[in-house]
C-alpha atoms as a PDB file:
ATOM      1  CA  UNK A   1      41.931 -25.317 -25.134  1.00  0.00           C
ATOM      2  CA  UNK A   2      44.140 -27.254 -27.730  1.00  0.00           C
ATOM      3  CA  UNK A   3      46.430 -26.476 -30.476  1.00  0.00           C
ATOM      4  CA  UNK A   4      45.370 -28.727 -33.326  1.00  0.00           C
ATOM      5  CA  UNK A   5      46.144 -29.342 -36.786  1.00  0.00           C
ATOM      6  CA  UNK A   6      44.761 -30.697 -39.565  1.00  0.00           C
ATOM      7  CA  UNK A   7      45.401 -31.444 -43.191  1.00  0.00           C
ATOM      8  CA  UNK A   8      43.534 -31.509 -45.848  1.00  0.00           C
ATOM      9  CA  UNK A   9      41.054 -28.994 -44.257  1.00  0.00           C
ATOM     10  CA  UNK A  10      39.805 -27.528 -47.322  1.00  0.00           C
ATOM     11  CA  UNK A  11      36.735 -30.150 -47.957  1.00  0.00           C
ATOM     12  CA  UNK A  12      34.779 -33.212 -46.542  1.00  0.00           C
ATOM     13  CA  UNK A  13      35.604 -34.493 -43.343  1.00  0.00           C
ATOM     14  CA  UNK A  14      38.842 -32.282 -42.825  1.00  0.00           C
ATOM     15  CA  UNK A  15      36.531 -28.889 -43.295  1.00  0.00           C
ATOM     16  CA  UNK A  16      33.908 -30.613 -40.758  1.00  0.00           C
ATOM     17  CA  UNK A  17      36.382 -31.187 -38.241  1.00  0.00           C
ATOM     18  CA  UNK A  18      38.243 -27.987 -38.668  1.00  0.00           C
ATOM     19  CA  UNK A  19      34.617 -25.617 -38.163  1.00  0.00           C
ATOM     20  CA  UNK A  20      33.779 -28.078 -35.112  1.00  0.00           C
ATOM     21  CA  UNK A  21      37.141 -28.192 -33.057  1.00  0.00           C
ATOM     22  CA  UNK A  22      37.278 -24.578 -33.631  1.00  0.00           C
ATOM     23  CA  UNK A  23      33.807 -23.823 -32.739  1.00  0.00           C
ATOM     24  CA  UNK A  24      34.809 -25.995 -29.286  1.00  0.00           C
ATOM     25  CA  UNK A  25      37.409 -22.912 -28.969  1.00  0.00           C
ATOM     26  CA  UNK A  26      40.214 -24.813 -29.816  1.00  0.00           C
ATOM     27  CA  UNK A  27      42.805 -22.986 -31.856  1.00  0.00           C
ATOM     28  CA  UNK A  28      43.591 -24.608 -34.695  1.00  0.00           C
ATOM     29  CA  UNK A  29      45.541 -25.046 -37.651  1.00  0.00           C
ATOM     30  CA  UNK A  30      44.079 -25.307 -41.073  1.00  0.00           C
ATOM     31  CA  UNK A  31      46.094 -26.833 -43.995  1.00  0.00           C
ATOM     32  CA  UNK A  32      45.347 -27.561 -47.451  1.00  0.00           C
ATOM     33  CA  UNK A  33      46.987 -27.218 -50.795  1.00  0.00           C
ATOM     34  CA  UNK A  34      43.896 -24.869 -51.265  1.00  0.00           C
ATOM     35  CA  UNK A  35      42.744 -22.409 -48.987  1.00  0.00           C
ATOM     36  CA  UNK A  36      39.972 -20.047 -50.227  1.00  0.00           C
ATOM     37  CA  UNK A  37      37.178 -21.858 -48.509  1.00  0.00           C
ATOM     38  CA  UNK A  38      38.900 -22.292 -45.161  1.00  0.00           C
ATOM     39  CA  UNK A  39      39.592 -18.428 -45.360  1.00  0.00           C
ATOM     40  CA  UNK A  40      36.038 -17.528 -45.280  1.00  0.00           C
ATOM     41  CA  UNK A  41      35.278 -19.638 -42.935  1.00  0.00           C
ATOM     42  CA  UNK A  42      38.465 -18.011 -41.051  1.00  0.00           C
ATOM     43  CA  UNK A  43      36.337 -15.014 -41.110  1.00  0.00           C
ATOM     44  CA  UNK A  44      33.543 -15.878 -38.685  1.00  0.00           C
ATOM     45  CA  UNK A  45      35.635 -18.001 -36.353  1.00  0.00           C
ATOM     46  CA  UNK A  46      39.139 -15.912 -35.251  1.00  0.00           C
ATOM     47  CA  UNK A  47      40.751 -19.125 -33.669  1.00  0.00           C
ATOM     48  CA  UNK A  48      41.522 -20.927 -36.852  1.00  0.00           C
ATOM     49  CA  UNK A  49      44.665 -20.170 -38.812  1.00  0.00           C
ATOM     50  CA  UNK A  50      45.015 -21.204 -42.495  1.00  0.00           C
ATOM     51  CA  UNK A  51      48.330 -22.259 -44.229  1.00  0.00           C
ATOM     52  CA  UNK A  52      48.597 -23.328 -47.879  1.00  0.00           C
ATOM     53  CA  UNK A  53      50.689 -25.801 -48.224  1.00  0.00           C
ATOM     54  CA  UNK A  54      51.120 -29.247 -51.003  1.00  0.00           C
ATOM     55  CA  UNK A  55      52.132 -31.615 -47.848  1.00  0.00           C
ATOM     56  CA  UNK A  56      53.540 -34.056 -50.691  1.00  0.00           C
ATOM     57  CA  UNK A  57      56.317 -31.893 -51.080  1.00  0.00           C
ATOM     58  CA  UNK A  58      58.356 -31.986 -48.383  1.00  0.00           C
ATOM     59  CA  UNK A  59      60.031 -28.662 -48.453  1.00  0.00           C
ATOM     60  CA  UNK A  60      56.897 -27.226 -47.286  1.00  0.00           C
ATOM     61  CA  UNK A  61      56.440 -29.031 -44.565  1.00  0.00           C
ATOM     62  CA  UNK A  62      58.654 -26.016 -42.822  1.00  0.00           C
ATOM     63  CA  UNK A  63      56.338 -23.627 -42.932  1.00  0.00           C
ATOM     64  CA  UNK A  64      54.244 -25.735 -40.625  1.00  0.00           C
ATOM     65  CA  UNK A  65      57.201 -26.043 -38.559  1.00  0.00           C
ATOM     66  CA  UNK A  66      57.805 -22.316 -38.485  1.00  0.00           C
ATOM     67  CA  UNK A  67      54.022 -21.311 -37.697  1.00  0.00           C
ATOM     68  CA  UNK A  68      53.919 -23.360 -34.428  1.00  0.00           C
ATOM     69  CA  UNK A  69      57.271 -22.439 -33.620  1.00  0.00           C
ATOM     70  CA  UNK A  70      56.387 -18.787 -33.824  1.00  0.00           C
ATOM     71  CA  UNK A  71      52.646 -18.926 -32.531  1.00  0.00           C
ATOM     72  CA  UNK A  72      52.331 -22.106 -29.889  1.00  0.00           C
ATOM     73  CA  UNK A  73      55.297 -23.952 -29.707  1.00  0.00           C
ATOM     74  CA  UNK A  74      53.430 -27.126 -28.754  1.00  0.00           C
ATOM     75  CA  UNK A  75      50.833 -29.361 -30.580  1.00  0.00           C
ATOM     76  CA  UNK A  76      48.193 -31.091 -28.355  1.00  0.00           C
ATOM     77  CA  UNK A  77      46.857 -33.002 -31.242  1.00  0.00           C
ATOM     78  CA  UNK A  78      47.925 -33.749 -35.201  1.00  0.00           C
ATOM     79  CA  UNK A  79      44.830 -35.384 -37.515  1.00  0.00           C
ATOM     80  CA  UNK A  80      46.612 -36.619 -40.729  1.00  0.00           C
ATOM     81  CA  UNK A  81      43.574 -36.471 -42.673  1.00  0.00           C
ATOM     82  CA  UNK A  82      44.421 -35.696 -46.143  1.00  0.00           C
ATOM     83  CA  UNK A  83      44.625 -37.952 -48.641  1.00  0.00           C
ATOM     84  CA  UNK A  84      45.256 -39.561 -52.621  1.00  0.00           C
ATOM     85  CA  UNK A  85      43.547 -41.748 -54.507  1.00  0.00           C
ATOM     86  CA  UNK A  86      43.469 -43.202 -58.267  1.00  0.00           C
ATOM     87  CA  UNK A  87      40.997 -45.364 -58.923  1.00  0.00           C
ATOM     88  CA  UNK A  88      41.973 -47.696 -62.143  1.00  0.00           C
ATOM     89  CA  UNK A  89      43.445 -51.476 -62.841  1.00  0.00           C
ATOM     90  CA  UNK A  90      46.269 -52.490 -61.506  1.00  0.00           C
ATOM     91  CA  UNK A  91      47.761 -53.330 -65.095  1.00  0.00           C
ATOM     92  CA  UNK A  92      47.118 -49.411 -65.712  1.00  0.00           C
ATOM     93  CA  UNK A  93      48.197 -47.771 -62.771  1.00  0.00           C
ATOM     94  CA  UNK A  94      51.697 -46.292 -63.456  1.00  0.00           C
ATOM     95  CA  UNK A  95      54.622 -45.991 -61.122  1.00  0.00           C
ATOM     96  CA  UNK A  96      54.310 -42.316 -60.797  1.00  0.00           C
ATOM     97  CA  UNK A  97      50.549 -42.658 -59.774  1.00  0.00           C
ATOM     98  CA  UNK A  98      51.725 -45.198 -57.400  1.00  0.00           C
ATOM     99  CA  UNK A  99      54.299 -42.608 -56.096  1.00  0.00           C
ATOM    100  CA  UNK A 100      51.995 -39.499 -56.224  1.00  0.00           C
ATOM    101  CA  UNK A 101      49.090 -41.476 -53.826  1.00  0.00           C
ATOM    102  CA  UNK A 102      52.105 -42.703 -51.038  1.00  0.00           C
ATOM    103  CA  UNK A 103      53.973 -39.265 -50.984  1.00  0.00           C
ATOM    104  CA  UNK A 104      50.217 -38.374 -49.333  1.00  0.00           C
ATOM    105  CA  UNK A 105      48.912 -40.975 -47.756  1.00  0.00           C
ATOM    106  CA  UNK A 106      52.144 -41.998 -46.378  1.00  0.00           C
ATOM    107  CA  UNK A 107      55.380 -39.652 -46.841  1.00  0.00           C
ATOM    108  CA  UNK A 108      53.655 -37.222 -45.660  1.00  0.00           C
ATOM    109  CA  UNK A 109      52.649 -38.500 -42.722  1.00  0.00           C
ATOM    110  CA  UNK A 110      55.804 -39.482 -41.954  1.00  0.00           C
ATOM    111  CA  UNK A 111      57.508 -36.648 -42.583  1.00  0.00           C
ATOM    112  CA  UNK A 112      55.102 -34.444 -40.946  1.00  0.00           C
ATOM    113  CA  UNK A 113      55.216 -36.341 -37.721  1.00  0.00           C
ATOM    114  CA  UNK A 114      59.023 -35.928 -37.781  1.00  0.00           C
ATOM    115  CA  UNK A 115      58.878 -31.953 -37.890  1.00  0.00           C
ATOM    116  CA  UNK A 116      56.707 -32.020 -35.624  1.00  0.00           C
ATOM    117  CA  UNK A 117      58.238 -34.274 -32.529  1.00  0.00           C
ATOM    118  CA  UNK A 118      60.115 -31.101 -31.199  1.00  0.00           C
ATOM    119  CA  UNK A 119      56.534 -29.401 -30.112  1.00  0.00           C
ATOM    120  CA  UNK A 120      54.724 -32.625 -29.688  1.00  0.00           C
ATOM    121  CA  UNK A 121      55.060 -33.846 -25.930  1.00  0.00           C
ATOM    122  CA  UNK A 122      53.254 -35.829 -23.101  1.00  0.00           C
ATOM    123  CA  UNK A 123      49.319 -36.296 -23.946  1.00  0.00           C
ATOM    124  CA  UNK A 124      49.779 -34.937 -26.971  1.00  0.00           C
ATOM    125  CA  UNK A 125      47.646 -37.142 -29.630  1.00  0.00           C
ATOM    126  CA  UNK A 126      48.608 -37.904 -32.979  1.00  0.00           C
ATOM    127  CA  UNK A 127      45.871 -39.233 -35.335  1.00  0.00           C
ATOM    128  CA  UNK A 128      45.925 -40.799 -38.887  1.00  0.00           C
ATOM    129  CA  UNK A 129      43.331 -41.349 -41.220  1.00  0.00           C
ATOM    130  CA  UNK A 130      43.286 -44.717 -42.931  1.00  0.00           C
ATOM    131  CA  UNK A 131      41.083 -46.752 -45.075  1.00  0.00           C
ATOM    132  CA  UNK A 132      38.805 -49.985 -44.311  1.00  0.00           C
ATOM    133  CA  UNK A 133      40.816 -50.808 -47.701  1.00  0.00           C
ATOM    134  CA  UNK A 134      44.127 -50.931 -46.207  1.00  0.00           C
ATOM    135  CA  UNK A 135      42.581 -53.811 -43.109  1.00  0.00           C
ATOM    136  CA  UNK A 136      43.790 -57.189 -43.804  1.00  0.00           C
ATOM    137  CA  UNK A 137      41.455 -59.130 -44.410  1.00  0.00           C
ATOM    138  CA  UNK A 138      38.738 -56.870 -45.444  1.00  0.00           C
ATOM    139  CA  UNK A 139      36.870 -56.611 -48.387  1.00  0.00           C
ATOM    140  CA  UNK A 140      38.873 -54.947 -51.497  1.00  0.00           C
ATOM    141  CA  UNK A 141      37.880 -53.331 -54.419  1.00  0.00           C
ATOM    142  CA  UNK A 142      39.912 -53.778 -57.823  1.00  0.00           C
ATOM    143  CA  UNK A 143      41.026 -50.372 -58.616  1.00  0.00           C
ATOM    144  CA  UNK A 144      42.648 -49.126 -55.402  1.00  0.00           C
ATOM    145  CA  UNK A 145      45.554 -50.976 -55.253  1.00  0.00           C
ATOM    146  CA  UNK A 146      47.804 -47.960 -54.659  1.00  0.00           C
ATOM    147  CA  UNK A 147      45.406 -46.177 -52.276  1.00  0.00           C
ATOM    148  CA  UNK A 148      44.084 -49.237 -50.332  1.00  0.00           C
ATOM    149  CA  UNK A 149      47.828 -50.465 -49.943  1.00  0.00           C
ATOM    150  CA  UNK A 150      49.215 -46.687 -49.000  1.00  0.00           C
ATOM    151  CA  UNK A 151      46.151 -46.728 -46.390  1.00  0.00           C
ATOM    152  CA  UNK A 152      47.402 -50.465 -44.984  1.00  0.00           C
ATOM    153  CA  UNK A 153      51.559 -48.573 -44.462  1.00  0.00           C
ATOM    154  CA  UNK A 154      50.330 -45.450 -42.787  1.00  0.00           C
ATOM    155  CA  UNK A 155      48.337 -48.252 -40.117  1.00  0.00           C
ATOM    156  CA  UNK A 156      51.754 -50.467 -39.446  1.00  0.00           C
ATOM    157  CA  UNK A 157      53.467 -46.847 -39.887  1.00  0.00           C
ATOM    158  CA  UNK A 158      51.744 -45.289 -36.647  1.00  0.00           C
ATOM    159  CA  UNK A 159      51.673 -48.679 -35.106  1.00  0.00           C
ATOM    160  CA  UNK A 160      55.445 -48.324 -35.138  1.00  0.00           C
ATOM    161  CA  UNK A 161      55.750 -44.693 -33.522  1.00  0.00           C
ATOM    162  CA  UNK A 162      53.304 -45.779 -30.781  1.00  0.00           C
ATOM    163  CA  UNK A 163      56.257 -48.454 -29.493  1.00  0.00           C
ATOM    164  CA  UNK A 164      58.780 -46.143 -30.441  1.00  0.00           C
ATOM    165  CA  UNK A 165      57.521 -43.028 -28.430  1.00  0.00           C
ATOM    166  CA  UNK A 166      55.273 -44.232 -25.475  1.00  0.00           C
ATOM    167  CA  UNK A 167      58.179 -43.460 -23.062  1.00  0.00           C
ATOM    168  CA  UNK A 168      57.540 -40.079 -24.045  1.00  0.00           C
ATOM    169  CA  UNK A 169      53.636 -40.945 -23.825  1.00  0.00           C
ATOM    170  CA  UNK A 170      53.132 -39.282 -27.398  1.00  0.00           C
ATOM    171  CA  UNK A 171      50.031 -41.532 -28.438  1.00  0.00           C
ATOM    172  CA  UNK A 172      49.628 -42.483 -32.218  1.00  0.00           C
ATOM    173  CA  UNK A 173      46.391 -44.033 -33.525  1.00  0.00           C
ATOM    174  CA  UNK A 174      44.572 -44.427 -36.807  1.00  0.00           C
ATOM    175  CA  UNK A 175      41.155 -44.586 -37.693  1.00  0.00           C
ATOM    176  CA  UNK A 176      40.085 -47.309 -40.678  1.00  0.00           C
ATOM    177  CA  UNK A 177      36.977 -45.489 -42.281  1.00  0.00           C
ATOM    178  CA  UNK A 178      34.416 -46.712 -43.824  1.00  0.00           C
ATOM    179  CA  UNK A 179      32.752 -45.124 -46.876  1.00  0.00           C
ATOM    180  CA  UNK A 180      31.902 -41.311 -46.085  1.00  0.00           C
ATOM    181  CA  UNK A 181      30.468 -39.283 -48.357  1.00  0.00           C
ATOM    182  CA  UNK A 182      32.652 -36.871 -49.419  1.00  0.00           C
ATOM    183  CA  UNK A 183      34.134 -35.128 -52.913  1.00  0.00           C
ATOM    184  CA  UNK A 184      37.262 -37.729 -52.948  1.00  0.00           C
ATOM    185  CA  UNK A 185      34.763 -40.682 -52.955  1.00  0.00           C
ATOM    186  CA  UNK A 186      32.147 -39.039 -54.958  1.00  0.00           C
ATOM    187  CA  UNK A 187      35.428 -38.394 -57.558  1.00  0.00           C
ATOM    188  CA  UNK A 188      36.080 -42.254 -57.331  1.00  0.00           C
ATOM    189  CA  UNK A 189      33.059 -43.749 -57.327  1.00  0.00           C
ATOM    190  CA  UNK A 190      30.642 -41.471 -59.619  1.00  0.00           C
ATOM    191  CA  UNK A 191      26.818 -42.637 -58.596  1.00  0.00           C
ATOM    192  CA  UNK A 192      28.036 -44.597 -54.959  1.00  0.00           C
ATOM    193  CA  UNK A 193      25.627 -43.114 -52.223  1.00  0.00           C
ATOM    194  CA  UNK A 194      27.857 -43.487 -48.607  1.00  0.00           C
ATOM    195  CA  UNK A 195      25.924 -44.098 -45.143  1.00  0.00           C
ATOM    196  CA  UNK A 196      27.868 -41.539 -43.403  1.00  0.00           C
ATOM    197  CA  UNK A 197      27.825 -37.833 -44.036  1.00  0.00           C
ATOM    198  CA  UNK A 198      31.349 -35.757 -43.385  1.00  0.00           C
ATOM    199  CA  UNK A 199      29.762 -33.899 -40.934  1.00  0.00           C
ATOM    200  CA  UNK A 200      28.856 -37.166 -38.670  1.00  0.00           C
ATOM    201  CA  UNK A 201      32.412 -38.474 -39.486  1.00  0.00           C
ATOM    202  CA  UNK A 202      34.337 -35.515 -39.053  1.00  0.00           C
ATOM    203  CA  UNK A 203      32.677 -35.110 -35.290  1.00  0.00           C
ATOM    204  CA  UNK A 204      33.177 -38.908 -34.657  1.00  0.00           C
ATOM    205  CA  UNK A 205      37.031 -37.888 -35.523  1.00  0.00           C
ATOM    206  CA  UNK A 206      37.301 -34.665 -33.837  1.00  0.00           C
ATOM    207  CA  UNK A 207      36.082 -36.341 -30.687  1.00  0.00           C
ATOM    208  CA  UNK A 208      38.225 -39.219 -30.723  1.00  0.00           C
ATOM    209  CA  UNK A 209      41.159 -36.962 -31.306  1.00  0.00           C
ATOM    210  CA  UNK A 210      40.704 -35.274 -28.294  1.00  0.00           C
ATOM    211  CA  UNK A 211      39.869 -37.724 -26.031  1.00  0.00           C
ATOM    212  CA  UNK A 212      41.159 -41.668 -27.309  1.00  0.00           C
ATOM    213  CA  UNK A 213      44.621 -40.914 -26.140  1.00  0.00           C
ATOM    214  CA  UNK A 214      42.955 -41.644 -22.739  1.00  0.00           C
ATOM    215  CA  UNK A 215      42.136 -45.086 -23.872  1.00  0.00           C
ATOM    216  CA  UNK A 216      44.123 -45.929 -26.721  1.00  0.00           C
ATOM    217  CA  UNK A 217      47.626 -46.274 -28.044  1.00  0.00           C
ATOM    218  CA  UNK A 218      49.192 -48.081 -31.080  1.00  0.00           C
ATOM    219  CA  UNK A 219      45.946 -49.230 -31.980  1.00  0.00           C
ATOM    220  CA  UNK A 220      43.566 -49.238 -35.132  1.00  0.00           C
ATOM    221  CA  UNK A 221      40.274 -49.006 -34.894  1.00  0.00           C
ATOM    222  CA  UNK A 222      37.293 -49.706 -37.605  1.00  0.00           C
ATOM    223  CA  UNK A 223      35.140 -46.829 -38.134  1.00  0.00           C
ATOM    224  CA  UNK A 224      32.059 -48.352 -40.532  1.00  0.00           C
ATOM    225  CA  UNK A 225      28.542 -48.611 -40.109  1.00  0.00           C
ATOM    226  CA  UNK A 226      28.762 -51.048 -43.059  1.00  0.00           C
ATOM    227  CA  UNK A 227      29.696 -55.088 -43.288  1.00  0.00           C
ATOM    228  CA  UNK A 228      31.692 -56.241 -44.346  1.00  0.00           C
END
């Protein structure tokens, strides 16, 4: 048994992942700016724990802190899976929208990681959710020039952490997804039908959470049944 968490649990792949690690009989920790799904689903299975939290502001970060502090004082595994998006020209996109997507997709990451080094420890697993958007080298899409670039920092980001923390063998990877669909994508891209279903992604992810530290470390791998 492992203590996980896992943001933005509320919907989509981070809901899926959340019902299947806890069905495994992991315990695990659920959080989302909002919680009332992931609190009835709290009521069928007794090892998840829900916190509400906006992980863009970093003041609240602490309450994360406090919980495993106070219930396991040590994380086996951390999924960074939530995430920002705007989808409009570059020309349009304003400074503050540009700000808004990386205080997810990447300040939070960040900071999250940082509060949580003190519980994190050997074989522990941390895991963040990036875009094929944010690949060099792979295809782009005009309109996601904040998300697609926030999604290409958070990859160099937990390449960094790998080097600076193997001695502690702490293992940081990220997963480039393809398109999965889910409400953020559906909210993008009105009308765009995804191969892959958040229930087949969110098991790939729960899986290789649990287990890739074995094999991996530093590394980013491409998750899309799609090419390019």
């Amino acid at each position: 048994m492992k203590n996980i968490v896992v943001t933005g649990a509320s919907r989509g792949i981070g809901y899926e992942m959340v019902k299947l690690l806890s069905e495994k009989g992991h315990q695990v920790l659920a959080v989302s700016r909002n919680i009332s799904r992931l609190e009835e689903l709290q009521k069928t299975l007794n090892n998840i724990s829900v916190l509400g939290v906006d992980i863009s502001d970093e003041n609240q970060l602490i309450t994360i802190s406090k919980f495993v502090k106070e219930k396991w004082n040590s994380v086996d595994v951390l999924i960074h899976n939530a995430g920002a998006i705007v989808n409009k020209p570059f020309a349009e996109t304003s400074a503050k929208e540009f700000l808004e997507v990386y205080k997810v997709n990447v300040f939070a990451v960040a900071s999250l990681t940082k509060i949580m080094l003190p519980y994190l420890k050997a074989g522990s697993h941390v895991v963040a959710i990036s875009s094929m958007g944010g690949i060099q080298g792979s295809m782009k899409f005009p309109g996601l020039s904040a998300y697609s670039s926030s999604k290409g920092a958070v990859i160099t980001l937990m390449e960094l952490l790998a080097e600076e923390f193997k001695e502690k063998q702490i293992a940081f990877n990220t997963l480039a997804l393809g398109a999965v669909q889910t409400e953020m994508l559906a909210a993008a891209f009105p009308g765009y039908q995804a191969p892959t279903t958040p229930e087949e992604m969110g098991a790939y992810i729960a899986n290789f959470a649990l287990t890739g530290n074995q094999f991996y470390n530093g590394k980013v791998l491409q998750v899309s049944s799609s090419t390019p």
